[in-house]
N, C-alpha and C. Protein backbone atom coordinates (compact mmCIF):
# COMPACT_ATOMS: atom_id res chain seq x y z
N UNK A 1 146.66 -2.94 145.07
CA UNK A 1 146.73 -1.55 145.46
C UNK A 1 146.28 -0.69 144.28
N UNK A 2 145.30 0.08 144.70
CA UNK A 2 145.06 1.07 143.09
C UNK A 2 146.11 2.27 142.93
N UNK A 3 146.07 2.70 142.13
CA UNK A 3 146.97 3.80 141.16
C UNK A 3 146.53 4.95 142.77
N UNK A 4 147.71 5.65 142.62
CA UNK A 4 147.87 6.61 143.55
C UNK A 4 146.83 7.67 143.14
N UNK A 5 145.86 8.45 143.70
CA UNK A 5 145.40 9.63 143.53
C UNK A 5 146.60 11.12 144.05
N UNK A 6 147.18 10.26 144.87
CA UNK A 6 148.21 11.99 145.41
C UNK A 6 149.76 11.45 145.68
N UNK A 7 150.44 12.12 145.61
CA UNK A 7 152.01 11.88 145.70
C UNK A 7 152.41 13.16 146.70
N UNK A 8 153.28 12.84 147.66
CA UNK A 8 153.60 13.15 148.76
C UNK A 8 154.97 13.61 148.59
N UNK A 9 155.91 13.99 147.98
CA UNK A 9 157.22 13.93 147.79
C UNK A 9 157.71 14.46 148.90
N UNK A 10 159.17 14.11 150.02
CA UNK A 10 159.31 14.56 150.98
C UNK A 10 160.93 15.02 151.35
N UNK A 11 161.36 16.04 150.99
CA UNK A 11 163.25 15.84 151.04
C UNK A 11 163.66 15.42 151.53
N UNK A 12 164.65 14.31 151.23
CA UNK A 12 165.37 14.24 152.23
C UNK A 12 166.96 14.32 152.09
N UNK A 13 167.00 15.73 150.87
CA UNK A 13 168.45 15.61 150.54
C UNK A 13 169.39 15.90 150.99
N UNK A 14 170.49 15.56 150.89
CA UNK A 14 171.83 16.00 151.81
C UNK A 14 172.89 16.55 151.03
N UNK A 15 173.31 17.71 151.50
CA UNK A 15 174.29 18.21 150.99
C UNK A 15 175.58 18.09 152.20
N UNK A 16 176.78 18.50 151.16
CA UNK A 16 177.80 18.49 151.75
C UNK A 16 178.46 19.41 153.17
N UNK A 17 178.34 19.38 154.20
CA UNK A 17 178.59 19.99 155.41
C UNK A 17 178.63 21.37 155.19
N UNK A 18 179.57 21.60 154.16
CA UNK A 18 180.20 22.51 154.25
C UNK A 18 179.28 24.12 152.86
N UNK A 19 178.42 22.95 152.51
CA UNK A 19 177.52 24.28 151.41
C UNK A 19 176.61 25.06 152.39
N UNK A 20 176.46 26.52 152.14
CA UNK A 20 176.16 27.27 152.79
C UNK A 20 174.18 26.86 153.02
N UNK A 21 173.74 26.15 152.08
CA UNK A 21 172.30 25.82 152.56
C UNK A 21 171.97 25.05 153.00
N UNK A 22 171.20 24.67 154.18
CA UNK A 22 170.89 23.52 155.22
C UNK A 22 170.84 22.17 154.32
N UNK A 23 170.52 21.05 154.38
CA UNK A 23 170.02 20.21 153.89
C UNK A 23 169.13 19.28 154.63
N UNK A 24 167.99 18.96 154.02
CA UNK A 24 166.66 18.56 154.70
C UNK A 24 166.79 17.37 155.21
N UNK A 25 167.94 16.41 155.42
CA UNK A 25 168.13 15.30 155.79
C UNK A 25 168.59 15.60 156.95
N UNK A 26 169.44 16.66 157.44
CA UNK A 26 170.23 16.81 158.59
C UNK A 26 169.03 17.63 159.75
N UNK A 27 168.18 18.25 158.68
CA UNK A 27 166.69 18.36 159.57
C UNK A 27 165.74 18.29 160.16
N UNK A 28 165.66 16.46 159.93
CA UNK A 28 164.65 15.69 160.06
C UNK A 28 164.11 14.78 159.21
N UNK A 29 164.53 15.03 157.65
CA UNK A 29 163.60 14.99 156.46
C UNK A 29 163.49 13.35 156.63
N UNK A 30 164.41 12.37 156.57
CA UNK A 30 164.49 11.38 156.94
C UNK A 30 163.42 10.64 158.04
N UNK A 31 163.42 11.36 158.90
CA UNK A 31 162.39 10.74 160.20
C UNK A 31 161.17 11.21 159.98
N UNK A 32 160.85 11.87 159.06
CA UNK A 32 159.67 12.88 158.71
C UNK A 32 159.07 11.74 157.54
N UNK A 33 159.61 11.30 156.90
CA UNK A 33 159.99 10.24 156.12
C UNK A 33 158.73 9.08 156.31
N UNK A 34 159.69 8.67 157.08
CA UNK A 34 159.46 7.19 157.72
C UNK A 34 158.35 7.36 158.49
N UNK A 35 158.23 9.03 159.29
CA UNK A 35 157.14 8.95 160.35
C UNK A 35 155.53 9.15 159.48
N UNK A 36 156.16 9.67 158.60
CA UNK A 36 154.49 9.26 157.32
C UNK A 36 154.14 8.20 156.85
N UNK A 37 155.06 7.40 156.41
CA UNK A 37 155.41 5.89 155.62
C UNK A 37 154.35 4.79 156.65
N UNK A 38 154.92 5.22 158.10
CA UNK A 38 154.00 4.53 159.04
C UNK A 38 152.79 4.76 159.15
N UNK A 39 152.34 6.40 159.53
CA UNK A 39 151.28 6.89 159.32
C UNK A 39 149.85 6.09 158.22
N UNK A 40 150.56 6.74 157.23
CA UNK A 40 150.12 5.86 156.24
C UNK A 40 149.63 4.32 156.33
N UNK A 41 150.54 3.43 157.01
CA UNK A 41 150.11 1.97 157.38
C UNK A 41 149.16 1.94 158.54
N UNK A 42 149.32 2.87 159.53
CA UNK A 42 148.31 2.25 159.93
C UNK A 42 146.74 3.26 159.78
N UNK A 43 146.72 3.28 159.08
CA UNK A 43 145.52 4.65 158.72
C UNK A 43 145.24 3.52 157.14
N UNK A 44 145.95 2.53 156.59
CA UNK A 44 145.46 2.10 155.52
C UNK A 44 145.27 2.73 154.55
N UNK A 45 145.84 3.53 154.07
CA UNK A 45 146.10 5.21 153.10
C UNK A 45 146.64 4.83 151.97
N UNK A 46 145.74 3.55 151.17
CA UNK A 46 146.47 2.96 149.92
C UNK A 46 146.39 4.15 148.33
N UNK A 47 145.71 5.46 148.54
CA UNK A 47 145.18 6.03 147.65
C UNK A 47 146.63 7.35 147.50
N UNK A 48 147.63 6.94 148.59
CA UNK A 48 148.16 8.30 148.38
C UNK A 48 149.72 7.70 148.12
N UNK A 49 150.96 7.81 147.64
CA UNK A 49 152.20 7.48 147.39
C UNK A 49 153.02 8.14 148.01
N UNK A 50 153.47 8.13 149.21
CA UNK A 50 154.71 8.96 150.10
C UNK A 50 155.90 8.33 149.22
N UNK A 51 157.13 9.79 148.58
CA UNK A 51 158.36 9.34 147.86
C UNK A 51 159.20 10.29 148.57
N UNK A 52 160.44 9.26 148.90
CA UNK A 52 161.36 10.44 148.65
C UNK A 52 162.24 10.96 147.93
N UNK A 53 162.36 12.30 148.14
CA UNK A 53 162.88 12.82 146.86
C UNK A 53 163.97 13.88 147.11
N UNK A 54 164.74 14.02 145.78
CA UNK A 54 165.86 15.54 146.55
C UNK A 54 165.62 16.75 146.66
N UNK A 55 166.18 17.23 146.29
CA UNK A 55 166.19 19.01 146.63
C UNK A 55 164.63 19.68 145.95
N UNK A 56 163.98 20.70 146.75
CA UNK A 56 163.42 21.20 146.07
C UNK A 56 162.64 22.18 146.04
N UNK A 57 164.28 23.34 146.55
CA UNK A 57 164.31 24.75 146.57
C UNK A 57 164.24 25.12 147.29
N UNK A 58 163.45 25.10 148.69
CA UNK A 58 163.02 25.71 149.63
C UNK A 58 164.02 25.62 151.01
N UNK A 59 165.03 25.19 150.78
CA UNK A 59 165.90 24.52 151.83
C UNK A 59 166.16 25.35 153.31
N UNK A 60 165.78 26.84 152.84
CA UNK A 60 165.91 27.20 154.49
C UNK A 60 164.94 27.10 154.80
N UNK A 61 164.06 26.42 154.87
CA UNK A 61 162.65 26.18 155.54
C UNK A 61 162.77 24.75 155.62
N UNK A 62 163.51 23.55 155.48
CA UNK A 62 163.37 22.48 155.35
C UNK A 62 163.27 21.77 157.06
N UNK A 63 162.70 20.80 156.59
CA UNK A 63 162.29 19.56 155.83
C UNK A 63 160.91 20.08 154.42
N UNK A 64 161.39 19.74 153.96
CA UNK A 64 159.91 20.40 152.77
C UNK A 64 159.02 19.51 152.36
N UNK A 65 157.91 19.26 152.08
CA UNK A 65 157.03 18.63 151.04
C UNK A 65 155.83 19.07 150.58
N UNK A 66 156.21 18.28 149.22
CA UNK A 66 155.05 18.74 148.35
C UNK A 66 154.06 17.53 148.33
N UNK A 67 153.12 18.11 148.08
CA UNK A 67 151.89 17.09 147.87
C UNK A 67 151.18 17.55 146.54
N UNK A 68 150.74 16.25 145.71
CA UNK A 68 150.48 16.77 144.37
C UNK A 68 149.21 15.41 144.34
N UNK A 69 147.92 15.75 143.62
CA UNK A 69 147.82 17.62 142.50
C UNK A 69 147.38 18.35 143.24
N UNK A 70 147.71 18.56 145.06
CA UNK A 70 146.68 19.77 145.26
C UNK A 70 147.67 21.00 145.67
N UNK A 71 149.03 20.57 144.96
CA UNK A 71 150.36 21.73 145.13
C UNK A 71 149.92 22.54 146.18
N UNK A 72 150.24 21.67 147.05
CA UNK A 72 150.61 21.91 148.22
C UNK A 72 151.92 21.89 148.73
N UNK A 73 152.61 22.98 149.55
CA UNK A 73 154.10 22.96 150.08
C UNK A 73 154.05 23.33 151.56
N UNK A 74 154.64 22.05 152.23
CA UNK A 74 155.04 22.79 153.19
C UNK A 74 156.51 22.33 153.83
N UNK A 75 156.51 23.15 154.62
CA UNK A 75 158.00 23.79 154.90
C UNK A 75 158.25 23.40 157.02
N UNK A 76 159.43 23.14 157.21
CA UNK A 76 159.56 22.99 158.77
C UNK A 76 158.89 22.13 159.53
N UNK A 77 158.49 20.67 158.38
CA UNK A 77 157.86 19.74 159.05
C UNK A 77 158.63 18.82 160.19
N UNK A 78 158.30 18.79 161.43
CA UNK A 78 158.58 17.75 161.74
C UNK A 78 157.44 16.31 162.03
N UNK A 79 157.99 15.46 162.85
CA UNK A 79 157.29 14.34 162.96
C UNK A 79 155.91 14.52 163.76
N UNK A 80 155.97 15.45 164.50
CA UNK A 80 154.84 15.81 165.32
C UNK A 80 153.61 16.53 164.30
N UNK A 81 154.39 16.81 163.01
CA UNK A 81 153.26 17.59 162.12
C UNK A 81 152.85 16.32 161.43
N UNK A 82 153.27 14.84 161.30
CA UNK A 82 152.73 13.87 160.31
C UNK A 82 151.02 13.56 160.68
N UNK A 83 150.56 13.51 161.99
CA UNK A 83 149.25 13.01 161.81
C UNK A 83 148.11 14.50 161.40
N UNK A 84 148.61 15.52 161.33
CA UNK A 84 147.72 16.76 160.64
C UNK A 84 147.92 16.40 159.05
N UNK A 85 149.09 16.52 158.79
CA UNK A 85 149.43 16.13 157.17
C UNK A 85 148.58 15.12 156.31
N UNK A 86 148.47 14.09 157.48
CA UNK A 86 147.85 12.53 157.43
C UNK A 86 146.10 13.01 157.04
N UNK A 87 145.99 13.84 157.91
CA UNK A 87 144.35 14.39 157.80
C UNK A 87 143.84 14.98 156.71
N UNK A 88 144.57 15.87 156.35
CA UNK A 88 145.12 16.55 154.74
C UNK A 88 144.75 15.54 153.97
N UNK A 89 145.92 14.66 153.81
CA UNK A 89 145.64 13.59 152.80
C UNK A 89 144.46 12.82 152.22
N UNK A 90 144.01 12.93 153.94
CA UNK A 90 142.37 11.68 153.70
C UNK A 90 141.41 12.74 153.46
N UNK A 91 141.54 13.96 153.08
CA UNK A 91 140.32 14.80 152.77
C UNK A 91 140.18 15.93 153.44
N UNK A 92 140.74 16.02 154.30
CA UNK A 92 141.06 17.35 155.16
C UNK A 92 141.43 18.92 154.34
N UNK A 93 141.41 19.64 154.97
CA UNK A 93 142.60 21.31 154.73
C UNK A 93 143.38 20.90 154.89
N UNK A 94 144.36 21.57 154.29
CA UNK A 94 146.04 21.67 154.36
C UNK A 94 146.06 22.54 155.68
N UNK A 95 147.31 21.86 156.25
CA UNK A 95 147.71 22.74 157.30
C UNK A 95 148.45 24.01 156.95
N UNK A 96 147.61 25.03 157.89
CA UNK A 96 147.86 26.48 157.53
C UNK A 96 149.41 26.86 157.93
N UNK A 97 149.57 26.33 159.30
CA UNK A 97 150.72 26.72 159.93
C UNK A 97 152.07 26.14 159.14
N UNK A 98 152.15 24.97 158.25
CA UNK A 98 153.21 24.52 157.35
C UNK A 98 153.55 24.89 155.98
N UNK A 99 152.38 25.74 155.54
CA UNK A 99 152.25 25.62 154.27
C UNK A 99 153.38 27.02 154.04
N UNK A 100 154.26 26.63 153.06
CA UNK A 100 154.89 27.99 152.41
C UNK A 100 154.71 28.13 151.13
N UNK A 101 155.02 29.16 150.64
CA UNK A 101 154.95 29.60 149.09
C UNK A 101 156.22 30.48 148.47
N UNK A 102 156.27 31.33 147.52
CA UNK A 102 157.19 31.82 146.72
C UNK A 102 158.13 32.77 147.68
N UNK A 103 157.68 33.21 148.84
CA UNK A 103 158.88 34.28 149.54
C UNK A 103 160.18 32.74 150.57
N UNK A 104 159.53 31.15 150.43
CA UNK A 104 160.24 30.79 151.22
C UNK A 104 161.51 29.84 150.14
N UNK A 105 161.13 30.13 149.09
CA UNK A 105 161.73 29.84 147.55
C UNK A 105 162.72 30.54 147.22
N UNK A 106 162.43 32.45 147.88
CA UNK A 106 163.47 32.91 147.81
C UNK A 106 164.43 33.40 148.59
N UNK A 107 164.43 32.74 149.65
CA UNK A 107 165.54 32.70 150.74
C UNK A 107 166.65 32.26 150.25
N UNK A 108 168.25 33.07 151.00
CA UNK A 108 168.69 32.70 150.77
C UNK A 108 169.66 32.64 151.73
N UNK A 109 171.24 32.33 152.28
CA UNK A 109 171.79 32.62 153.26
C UNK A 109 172.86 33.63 152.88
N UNK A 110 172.88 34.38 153.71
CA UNK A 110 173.92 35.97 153.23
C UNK A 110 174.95 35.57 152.25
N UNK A 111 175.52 34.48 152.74
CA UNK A 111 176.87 34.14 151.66
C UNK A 111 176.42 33.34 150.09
N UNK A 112 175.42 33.89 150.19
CA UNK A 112 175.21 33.24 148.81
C UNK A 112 175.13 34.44 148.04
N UNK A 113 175.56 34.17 146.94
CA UNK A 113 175.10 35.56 146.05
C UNK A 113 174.25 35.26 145.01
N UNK A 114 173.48 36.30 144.42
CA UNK A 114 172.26 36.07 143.67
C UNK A 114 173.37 35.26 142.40
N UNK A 115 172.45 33.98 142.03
CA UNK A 115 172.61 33.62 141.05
C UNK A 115 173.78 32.46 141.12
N UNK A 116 173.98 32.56 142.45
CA UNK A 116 174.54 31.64 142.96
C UNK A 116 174.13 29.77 143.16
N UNK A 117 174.67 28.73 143.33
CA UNK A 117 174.14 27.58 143.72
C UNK A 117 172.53 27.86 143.28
């Protein structure tokens, strides 16, 4: 297998029920996961590294992932978004409709207070 050209990182972290910000596992992040992992196999996609990984920031928009180096983020993936993502990967545009940036970074849920968690 050669050295990865892109890394896929995909949340799938979980927080405790009861913290006021979603967590991307209870979202999908998990099946979002696996539904790339496959993707990937059968598309033969040895150039790219799907990981998963924890938190990373964006949580009211989750399931999240980043794709690197073409820092890319997107946000509210589900499994039905893996074969566009998939297209992305092999050389495609990023999908417009997933992609978020710095206003979905700073969401927060009312009961949080700045500077909070």
């Amino acid at each position: 297998m050669p050295m990865p050209e892109k890394f896929v990182f995909v949340c799938i972290n979980q927080r405790d029920p009861s913290h006021p910000r979603p967590s991307c596992i209870n979202n999908g992040g998990g099946d979002v996961f696996n539904a790339l992992r496959e993707e990937q196999g059968r598309r033969l996609l040895t150039s790219t590294k799907i990981v998963a990984g924890g938190c990373m920031e964006a949580c009211m928009v989750g399931p999240v992932i980043a794709v690197f180096p073409d820092n890319v983020w997107y946000g509210g993936v589900t499994e039905d978004d893996v074969p566009a993502i998939m297209d992305h990967l092999e050389g495609g545009e990023p999908v417009q409709y997933l992609r978020i940036g710095d206003a979905e970074f700073d969401l927060r849920p009312p009961e949080m207070s700045e500077g909070g968690f």
